[in-house]
N, C-alpha and C. Protein backbone atom coordinates (compact mmCIF):
# COMPACT_ATOMS: atom_id res chain seq x y z
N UNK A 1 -3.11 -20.69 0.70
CA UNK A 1 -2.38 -19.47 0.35
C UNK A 1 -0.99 -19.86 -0.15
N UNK A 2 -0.58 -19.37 -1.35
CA UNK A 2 0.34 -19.83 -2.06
C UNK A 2 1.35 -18.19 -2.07
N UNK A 3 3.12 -18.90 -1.57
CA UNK A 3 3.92 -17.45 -0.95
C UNK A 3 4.82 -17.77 -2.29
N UNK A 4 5.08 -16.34 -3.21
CA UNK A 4 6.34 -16.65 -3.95
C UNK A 4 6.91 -15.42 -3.81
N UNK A 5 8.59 -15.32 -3.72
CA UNK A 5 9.60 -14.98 -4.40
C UNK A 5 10.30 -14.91 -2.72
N UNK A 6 11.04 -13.70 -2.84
CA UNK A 6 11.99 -13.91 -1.92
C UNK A 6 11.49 -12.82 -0.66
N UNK A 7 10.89 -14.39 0.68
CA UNK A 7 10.31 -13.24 1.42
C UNK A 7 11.86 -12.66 2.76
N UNK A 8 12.85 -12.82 2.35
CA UNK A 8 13.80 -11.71 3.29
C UNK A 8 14.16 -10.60 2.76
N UNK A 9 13.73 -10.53 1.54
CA UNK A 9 13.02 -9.00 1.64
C UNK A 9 12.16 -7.89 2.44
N UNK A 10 11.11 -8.78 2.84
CA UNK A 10 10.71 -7.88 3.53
C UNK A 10 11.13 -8.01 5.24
N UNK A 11 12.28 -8.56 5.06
CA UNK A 11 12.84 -8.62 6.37
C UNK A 11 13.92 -7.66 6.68
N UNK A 12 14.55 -6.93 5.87
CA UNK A 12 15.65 -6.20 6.09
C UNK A 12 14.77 -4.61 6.23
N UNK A 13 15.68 -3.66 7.18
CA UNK A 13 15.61 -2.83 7.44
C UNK A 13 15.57 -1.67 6.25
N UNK A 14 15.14 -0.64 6.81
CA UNK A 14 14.87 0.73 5.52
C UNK A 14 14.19 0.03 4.26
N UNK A 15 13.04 -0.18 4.78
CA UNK A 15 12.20 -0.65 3.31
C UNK A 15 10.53 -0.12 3.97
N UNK A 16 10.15 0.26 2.16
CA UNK A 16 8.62 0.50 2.66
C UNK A 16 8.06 -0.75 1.88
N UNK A 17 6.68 -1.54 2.20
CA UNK A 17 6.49 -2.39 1.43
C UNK A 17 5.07 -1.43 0.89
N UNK A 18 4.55 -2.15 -0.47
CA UNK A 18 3.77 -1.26 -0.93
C UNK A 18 2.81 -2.63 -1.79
N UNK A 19 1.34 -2.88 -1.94
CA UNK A 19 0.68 -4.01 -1.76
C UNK A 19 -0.37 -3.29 -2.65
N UNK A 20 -0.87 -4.10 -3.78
CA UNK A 20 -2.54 -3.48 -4.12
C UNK A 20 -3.28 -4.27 -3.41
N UNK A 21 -4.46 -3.67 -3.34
CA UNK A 21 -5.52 -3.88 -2.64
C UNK A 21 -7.02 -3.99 -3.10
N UNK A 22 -7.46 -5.12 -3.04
CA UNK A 22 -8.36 -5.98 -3.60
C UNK A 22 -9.66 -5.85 -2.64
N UNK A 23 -9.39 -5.65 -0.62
CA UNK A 23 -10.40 -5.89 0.24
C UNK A 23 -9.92 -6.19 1.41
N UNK A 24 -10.72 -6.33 2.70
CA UNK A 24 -10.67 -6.56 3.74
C UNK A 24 -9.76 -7.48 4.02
N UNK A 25 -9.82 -8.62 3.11
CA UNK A 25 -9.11 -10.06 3.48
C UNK A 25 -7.60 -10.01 3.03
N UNK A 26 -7.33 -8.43 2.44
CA UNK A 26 -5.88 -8.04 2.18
C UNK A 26 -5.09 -8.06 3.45
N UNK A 27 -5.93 -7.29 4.12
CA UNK A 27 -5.05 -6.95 6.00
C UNK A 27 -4.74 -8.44 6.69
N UNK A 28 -5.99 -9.24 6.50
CA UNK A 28 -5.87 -10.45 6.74
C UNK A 28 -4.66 -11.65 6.46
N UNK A 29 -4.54 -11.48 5.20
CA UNK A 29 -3.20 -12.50 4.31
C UNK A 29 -2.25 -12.17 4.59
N UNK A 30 -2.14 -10.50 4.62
CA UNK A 30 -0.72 -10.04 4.92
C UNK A 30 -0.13 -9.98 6.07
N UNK A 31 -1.02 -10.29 7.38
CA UNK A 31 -0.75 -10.17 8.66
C UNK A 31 -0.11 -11.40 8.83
N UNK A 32 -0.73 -12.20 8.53
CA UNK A 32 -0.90 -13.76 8.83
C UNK A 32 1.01 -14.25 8.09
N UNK A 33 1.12 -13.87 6.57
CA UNK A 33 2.42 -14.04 6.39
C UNK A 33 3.63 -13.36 5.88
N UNK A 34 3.24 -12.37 6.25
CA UNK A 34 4.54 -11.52 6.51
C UNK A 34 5.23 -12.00 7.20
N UNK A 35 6.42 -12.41 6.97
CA UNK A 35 7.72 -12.85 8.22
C UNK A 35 7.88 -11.84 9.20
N UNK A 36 7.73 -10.06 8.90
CA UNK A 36 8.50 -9.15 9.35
C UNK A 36 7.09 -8.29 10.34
N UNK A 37 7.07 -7.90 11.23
CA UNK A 37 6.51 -6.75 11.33
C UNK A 37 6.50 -5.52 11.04
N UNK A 38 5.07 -5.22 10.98
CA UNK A 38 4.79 -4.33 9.48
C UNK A 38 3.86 -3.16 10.42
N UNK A 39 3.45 -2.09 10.00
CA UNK A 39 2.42 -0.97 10.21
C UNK A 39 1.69 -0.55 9.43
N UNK A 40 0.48 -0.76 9.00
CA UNK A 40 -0.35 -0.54 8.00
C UNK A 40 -0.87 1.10 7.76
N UNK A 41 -0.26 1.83 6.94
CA UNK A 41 -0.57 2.94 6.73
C UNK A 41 -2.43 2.80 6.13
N UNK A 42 -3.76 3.65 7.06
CA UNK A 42 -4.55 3.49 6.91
C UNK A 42 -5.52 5.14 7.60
N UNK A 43 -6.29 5.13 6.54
CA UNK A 43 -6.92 6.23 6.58
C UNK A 43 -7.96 6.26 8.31
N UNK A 44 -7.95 7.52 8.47
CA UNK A 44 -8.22 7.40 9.98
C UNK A 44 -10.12 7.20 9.83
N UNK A 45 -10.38 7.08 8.93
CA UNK A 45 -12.45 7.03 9.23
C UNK A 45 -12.18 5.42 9.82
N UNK A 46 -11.03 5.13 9.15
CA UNK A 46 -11.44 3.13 9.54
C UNK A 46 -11.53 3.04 10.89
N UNK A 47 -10.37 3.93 11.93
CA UNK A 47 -10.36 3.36 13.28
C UNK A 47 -11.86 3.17 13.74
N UNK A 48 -12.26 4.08 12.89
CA UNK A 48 -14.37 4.24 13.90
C UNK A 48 -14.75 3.27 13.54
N UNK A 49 -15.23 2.28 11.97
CA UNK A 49 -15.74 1.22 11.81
C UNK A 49 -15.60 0.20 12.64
N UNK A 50 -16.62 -0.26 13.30
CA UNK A 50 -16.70 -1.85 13.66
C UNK A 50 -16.30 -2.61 13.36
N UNK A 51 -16.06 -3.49 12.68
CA UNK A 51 -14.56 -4.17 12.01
C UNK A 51 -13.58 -4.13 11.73
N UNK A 52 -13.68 -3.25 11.02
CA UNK A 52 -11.91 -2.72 10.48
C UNK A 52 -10.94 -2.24 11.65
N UNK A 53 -11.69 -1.04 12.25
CA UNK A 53 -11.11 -0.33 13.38
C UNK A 53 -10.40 -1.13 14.74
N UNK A 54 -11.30 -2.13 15.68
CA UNK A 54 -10.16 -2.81 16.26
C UNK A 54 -9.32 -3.68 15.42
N UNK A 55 -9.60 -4.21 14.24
CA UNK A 55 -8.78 -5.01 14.08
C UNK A 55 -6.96 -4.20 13.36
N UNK A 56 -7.04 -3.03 12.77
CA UNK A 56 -6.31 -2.72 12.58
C UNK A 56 -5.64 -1.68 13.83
N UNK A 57 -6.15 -1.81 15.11
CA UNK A 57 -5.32 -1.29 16.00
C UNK A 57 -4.99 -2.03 16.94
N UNK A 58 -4.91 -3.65 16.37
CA UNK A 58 -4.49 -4.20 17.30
C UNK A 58 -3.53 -4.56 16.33
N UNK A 59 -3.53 -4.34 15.15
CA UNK A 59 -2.15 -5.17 14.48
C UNK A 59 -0.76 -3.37 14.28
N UNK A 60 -1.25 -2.54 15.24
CA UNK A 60 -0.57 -1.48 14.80
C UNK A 60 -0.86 -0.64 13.85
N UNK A 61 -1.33 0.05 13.70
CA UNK A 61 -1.51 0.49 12.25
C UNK A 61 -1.52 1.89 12.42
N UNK A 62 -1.45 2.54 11.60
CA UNK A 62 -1.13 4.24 11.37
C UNK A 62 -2.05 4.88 10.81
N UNK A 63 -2.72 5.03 11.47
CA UNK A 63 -3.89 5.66 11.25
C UNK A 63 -3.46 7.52 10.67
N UNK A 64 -4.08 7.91 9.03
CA UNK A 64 -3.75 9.29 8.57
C UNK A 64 -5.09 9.83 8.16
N UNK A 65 -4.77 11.04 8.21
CA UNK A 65 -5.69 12.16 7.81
C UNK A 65 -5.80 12.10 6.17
N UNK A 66 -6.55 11.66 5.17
CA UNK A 66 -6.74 11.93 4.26
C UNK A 66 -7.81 13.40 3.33
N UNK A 67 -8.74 13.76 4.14
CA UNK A 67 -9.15 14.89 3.85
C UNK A 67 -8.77 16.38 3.63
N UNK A 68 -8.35 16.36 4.85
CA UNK A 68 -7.66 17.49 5.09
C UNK A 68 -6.20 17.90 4.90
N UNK A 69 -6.19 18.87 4.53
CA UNK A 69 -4.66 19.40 3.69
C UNK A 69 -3.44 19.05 4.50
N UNK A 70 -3.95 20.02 5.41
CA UNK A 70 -3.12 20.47 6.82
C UNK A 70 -2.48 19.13 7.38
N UNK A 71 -3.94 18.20 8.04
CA UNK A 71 -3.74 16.80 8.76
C UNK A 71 -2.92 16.23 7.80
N UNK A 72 -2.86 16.08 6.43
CA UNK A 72 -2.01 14.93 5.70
C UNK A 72 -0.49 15.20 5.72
N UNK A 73 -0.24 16.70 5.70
CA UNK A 73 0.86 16.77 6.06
C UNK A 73 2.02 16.42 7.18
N UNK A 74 0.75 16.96 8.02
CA UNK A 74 1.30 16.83 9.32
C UNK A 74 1.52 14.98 9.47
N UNK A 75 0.64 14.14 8.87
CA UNK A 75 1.03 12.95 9.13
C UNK A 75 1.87 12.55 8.17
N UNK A 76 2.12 13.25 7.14
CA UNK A 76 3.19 12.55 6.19
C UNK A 76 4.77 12.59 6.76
N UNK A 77 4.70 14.20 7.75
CA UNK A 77 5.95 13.96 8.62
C UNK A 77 6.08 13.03 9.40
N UNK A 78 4.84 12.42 10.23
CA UNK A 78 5.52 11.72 10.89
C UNK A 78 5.53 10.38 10.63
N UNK A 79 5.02 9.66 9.75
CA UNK A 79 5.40 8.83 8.44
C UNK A 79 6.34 8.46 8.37
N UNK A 80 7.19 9.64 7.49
CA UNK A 80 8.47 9.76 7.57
C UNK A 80 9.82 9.51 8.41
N UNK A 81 9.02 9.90 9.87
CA UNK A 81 10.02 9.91 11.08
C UNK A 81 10.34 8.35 11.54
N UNK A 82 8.64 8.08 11.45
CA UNK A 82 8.64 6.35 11.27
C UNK A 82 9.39 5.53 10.84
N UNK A 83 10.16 6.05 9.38
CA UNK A 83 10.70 5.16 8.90
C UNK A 83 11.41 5.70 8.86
N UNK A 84 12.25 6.44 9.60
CA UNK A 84 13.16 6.85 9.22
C UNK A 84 13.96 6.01 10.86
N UNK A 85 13.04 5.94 11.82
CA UNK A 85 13.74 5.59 13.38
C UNK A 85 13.98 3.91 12.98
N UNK A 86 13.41 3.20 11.55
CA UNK A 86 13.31 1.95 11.18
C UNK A 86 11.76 1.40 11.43
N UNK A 87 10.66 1.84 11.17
CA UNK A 87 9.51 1.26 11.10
C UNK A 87 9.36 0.51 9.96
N UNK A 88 8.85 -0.78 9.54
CA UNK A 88 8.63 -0.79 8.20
C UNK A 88 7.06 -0.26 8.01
N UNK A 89 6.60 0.22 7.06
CA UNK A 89 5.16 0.75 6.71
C UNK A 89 4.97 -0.05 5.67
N UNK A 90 3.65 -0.57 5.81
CA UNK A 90 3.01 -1.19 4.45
C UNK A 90 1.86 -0.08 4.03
N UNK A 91 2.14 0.12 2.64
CA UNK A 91 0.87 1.35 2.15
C UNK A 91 0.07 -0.13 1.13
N UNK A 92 -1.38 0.96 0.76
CA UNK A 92 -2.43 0.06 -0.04
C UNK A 92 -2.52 1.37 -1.38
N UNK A 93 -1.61 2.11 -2.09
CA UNK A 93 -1.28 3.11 -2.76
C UNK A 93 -2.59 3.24 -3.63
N UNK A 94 -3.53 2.43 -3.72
CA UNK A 94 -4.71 2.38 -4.63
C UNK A 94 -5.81 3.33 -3.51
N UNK A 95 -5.49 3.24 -2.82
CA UNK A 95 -6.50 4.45 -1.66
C UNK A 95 -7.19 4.09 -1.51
N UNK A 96 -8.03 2.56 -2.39
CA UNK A 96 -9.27 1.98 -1.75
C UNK A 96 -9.47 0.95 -2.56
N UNK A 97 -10.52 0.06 -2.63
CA UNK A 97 -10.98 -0.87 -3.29
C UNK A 97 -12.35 -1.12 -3.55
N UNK A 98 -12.29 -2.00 -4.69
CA UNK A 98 -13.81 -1.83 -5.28
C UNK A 98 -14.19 -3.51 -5.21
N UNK A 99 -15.26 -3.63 -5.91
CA UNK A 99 -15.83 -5.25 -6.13
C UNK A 99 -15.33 -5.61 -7.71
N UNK A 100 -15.03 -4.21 -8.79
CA UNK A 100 -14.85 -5.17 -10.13
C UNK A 100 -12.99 -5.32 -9.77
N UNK A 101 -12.52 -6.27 -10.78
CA UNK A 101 -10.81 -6.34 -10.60
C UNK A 101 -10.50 -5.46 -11.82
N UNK A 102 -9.06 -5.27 -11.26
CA UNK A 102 -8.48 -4.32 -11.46
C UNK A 102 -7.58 -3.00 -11.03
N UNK A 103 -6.90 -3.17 -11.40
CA UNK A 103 -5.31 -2.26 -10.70
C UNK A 103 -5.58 -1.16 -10.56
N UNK A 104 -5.74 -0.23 -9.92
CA UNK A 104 -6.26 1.29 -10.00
C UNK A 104 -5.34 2.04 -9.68
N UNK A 105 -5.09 3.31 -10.27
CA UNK A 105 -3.71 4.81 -10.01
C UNK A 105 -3.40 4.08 -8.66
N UNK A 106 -2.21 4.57 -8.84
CA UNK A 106 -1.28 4.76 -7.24
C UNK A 106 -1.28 6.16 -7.11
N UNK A 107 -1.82 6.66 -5.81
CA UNK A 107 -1.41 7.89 -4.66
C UNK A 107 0.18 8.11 -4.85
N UNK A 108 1.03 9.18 -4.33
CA UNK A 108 2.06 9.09 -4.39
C UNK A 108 2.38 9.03 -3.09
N UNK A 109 2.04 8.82 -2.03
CA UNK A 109 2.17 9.19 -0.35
C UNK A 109 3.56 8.14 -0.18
N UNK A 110 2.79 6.67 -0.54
CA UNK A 110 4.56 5.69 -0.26
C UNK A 110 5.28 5.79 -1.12
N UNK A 111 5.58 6.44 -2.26
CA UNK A 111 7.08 7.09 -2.96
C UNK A 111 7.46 7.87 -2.52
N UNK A 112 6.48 9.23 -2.08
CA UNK A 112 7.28 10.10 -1.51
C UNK A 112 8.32 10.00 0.14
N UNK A 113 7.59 8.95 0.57
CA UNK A 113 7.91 8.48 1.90
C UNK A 113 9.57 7.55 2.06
N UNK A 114 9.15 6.38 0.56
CA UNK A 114 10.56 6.26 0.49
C UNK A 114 11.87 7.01 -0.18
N UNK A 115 11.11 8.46 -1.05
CA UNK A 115 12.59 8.91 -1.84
C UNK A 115 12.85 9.85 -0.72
N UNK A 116 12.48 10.33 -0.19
CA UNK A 116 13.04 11.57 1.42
C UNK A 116 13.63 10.57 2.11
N UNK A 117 13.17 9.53 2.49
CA UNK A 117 14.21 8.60 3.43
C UNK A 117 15.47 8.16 2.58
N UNK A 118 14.89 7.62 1.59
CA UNK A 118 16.37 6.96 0.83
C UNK A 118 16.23 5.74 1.04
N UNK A 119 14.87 4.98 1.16
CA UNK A 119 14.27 3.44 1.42
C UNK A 119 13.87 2.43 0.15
N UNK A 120 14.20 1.91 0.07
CA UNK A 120 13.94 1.17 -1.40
C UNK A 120 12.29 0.64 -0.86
N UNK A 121 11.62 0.23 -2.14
CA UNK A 121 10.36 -0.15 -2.37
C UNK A 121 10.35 -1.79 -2.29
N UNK A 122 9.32 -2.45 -1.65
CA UNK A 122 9.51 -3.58 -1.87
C UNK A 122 7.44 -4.21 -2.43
N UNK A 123 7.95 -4.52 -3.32
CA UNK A 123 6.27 -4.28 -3.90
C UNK A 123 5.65 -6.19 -3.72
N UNK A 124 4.66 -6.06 -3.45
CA UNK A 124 3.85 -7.57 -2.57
C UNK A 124 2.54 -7.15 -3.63
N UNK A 125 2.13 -8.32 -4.75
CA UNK A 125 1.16 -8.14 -5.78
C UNK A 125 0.27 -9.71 -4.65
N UNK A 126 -0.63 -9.36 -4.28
CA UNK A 126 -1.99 -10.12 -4.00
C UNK A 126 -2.92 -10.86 -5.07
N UNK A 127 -2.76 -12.12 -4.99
CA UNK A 127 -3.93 -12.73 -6.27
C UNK A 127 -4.54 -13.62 -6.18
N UNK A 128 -6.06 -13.41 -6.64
CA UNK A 128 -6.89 -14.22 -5.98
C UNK A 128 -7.78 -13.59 -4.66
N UNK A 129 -7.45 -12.56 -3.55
CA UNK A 129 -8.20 -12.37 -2.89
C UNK A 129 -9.23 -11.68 -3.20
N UNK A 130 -9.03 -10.68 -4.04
CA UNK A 130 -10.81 -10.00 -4.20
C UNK A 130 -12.13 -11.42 -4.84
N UNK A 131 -11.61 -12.20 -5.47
CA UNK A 131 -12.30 -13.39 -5.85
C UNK A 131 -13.18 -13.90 -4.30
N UNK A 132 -12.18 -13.98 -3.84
CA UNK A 132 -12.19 -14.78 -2.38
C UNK A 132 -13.14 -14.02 -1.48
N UNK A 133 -13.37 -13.08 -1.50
CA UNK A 133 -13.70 -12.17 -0.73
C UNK A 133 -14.46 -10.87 -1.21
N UNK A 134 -15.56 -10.63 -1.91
CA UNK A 134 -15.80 -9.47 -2.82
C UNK A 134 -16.17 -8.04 -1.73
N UNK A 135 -15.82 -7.17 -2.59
CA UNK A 135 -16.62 -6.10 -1.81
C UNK A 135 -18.06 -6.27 -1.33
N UNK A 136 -18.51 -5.82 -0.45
CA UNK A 136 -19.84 -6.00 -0.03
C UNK A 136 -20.50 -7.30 0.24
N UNK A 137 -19.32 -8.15 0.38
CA UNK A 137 -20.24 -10.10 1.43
C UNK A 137 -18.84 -9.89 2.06
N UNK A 138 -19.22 -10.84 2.86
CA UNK A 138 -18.69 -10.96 4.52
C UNK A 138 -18.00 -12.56 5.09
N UNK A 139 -18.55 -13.32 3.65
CA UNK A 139 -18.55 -14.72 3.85
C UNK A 139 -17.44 -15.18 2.60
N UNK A 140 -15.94 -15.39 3.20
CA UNK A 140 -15.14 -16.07 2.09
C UNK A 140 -15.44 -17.05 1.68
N UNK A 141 -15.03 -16.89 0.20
CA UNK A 141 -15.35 -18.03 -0.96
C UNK A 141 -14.85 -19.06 -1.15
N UNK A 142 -14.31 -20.02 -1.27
CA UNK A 142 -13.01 -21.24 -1.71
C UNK A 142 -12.69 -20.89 -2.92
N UNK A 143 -11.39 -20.64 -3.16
CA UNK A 143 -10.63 -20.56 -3.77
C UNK A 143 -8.74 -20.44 -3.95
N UNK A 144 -8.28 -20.13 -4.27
CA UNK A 144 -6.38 -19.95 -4.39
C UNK A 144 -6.07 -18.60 -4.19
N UNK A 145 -5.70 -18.60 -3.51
CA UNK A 145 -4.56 -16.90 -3.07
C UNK A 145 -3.23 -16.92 -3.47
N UNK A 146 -2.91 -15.99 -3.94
CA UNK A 146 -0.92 -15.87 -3.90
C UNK A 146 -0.45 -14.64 -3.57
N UNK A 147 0.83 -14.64 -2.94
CA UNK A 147 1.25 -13.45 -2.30
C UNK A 147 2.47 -13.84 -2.73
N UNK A 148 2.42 -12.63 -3.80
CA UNK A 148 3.89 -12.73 -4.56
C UNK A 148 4.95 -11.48 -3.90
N UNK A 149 6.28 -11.86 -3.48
CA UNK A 149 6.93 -10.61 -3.04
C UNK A 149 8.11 -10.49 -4.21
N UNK A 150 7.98 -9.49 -4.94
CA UNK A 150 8.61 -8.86 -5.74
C UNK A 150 10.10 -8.22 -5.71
N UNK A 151 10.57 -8.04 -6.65
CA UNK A 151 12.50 -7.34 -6.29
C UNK A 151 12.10 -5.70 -5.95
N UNK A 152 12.76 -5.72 -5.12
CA UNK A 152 12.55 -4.24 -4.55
C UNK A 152 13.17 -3.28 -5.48
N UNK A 153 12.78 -2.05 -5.18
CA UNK A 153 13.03 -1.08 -6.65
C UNK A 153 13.51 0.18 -5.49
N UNK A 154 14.43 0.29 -5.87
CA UNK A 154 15.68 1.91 -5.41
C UNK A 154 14.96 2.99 -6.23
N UNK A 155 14.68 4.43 -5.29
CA UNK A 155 14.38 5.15 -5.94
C UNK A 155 15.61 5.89 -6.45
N UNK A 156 15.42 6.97 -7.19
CA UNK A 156 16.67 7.37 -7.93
C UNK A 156 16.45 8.86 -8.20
N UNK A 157 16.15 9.15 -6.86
CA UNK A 157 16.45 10.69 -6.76
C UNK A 157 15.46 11.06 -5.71
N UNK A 158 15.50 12.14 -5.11
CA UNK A 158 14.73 12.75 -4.08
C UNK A 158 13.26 13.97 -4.53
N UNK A 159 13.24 13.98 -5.29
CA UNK A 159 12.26 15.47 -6.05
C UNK A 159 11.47 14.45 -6.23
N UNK A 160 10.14 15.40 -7.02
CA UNK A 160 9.03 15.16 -7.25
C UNK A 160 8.56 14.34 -8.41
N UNK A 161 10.11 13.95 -9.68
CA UNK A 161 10.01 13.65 -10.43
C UNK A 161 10.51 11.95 -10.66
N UNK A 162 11.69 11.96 -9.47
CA UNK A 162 11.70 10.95 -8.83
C UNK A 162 10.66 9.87 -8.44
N UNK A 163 9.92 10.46 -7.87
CA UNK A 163 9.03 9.75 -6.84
C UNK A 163 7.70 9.49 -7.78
N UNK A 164 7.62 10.36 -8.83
CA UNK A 164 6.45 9.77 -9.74
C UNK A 164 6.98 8.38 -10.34
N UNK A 165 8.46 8.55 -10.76
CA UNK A 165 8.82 7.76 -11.64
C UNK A 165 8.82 6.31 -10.56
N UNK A 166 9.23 6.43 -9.83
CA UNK A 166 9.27 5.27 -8.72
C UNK A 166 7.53 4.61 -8.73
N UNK A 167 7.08 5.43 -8.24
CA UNK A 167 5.33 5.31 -8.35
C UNK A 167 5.45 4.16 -9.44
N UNK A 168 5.48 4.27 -10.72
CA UNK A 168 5.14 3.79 -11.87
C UNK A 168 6.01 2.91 -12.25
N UNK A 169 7.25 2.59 -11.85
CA UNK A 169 8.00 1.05 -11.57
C UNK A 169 7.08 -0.04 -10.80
N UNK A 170 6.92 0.47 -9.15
CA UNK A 170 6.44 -0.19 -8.72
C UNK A 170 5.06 -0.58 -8.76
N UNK A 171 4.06 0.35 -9.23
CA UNK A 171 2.90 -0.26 -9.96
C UNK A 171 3.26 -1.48 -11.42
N UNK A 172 4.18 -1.19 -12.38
CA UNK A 172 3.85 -1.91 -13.26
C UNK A 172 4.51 -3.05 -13.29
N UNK A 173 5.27 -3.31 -11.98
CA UNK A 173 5.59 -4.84 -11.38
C UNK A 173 4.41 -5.29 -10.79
N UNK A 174 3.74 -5.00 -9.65
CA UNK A 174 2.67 -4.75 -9.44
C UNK A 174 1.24 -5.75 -10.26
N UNK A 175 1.39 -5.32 -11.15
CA UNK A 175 0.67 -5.14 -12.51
C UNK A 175 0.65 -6.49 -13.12
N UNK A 176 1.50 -6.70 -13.04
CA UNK A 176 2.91 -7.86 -14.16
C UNK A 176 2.18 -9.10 -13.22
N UNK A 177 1.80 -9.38 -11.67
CA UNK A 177 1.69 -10.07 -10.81
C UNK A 177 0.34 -10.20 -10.44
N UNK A 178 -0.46 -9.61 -9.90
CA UNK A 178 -1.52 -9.51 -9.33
C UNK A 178 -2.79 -10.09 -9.90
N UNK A 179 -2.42 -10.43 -11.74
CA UNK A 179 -3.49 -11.28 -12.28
C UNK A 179 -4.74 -10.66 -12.81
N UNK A 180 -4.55 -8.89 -12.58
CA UNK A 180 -5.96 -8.20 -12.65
C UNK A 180 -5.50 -7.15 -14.08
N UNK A 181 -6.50 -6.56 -14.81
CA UNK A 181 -6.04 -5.93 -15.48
C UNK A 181 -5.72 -4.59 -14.95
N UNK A 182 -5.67 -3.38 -15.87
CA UNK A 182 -5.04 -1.95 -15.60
C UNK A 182 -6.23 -1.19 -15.24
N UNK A 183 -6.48 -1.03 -14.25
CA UNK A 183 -7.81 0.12 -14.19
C UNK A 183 -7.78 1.11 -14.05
N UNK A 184 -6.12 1.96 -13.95
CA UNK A 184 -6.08 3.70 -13.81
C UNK A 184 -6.80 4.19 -14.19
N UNK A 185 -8.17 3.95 -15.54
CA UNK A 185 -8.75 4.98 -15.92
C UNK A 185 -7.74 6.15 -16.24
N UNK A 186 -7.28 7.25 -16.18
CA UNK A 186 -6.39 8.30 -16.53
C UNK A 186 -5.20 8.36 -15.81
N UNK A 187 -4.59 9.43 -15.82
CA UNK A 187 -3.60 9.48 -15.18
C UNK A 187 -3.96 10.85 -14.53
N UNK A 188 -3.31 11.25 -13.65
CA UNK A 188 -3.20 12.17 -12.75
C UNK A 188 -2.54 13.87 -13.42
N UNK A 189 -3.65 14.74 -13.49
CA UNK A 189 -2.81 16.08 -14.12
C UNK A 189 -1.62 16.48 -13.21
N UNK A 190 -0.82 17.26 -13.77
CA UNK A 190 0.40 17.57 -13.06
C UNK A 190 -0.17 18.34 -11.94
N UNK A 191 -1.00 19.05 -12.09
CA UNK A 191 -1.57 19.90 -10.13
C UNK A 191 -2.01 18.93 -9.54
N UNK A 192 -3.04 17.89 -10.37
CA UNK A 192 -3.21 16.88 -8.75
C UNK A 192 -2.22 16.02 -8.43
N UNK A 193 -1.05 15.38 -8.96
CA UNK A 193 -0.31 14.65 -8.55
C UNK A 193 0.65 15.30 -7.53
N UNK A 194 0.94 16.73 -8.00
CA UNK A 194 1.71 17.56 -6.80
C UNK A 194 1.53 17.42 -5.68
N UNK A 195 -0.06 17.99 -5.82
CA UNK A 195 -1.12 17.96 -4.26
C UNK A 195 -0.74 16.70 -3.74
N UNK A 196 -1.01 15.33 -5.05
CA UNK A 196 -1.62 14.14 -3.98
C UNK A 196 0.15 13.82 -3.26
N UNK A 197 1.14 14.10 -3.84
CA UNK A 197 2.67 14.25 -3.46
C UNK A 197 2.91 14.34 -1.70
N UNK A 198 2.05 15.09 -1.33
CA UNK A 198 2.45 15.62 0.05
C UNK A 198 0.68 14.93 0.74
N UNK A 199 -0.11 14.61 -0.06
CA UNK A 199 -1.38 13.98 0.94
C UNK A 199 -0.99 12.49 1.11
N UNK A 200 -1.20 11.79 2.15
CA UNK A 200 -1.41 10.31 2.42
C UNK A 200 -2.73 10.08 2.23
N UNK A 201 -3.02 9.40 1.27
CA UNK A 201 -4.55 8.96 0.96
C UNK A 201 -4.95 7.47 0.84
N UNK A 202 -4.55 6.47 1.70
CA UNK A 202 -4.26 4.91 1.69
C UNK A 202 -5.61 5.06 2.84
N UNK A 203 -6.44 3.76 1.73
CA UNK A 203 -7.40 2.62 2.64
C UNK A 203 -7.25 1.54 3.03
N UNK A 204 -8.01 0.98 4.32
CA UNK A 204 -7.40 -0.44 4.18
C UNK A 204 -8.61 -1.05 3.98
């Protein structure tokens, strides 16, 4: 596993870190070298899975309501409160992962989380693990990993227009790193990005 740029970044306080996500062996790399302790913002079906589930409640993790309207809210407050008492949160803003590569939309849940706090972004591009590890086998591959940590990005305003624009900095650093091409497929109409604004919709 190969570490570049500057990891006391993710060591200082009031920061969200924000990571694409390739697979299972993401939770894995990032646990292992992160300098800082971290809380993995993660959709609550995982706690039930057999794998995923203890392992991400033993490393802490924040388990959210993604279905439901109501539940996402209610956990986006306390999200918020999280980082606001100094938690750091790591989000997976792609909401899930597949077996082909490729960068997929960002959710807006960790922009909106850091422009209400006033937390700068600190963006961690993964490369090489979906190789390593595909969707659907169980048995890692040999190959090279890198865990690049990126210059953190200040959001620059508190609204809704803000926090898109933040979104789309930190994806296309992101982007720039991770070695995979662009897979948004579209972009998000202005009613669903509103909606997805106030839902937390992160897999791990």
């Amino acid at each position: 596993m190969e570490l570049e740029g500057d990891l006391t970044a993710l060591r200082e306080p009031h920061t969200v870190i924000v990571s694409n996500h390739t697979g299972y062996l993401d939770v894995v790399a990032l646990t292992a070298f992160l300098p800082a302790p971290v809380a993995f913002v993660s959709k609550r079906e995982l706690a039930r899975r057999p794998f995923a589930g203890p392992l991400l409640r033993a490393i802490g993790a924040r388990f959210v309501e993604r279905g439901v309207y109501a539940g996402s809210l209610a956990d986006e407050a306390r999200l918020i409160e999280f980082a606001k008492a100094g938690e750091r949160l790591l989000f997976f803003p792609e909401g899930t992962f597949v077996r082909e590569a490729g960068l997929r939309a960002f959710h807006l849940g960790a922009f909106r989380c850091a422009c209400v706090t006033g937390q700068r972004v600190v963006p961690v591009a993964l490369r090489g693990a979906r190789a390593a590890l595909p969707d659907g086998e169980w048995v890692p591959r040999r190959g090279s990993m890198t865990l690049s940590v990126l210059p953190p990005v200040v959001p620059d305003g508190t609204d809704f227009a803000a926090t898109a624009r933040l979104r789309e900095r930190v994806r296309a650093s992101i982007l720039e790193h991770c070695g995979e091409p662009d897979a948004a497929g579209h972009l998000f109409s202005p009613v669903k990005s509103r909606l997805a604004a106030s839902a937390i919709t992160n897999e791990t």
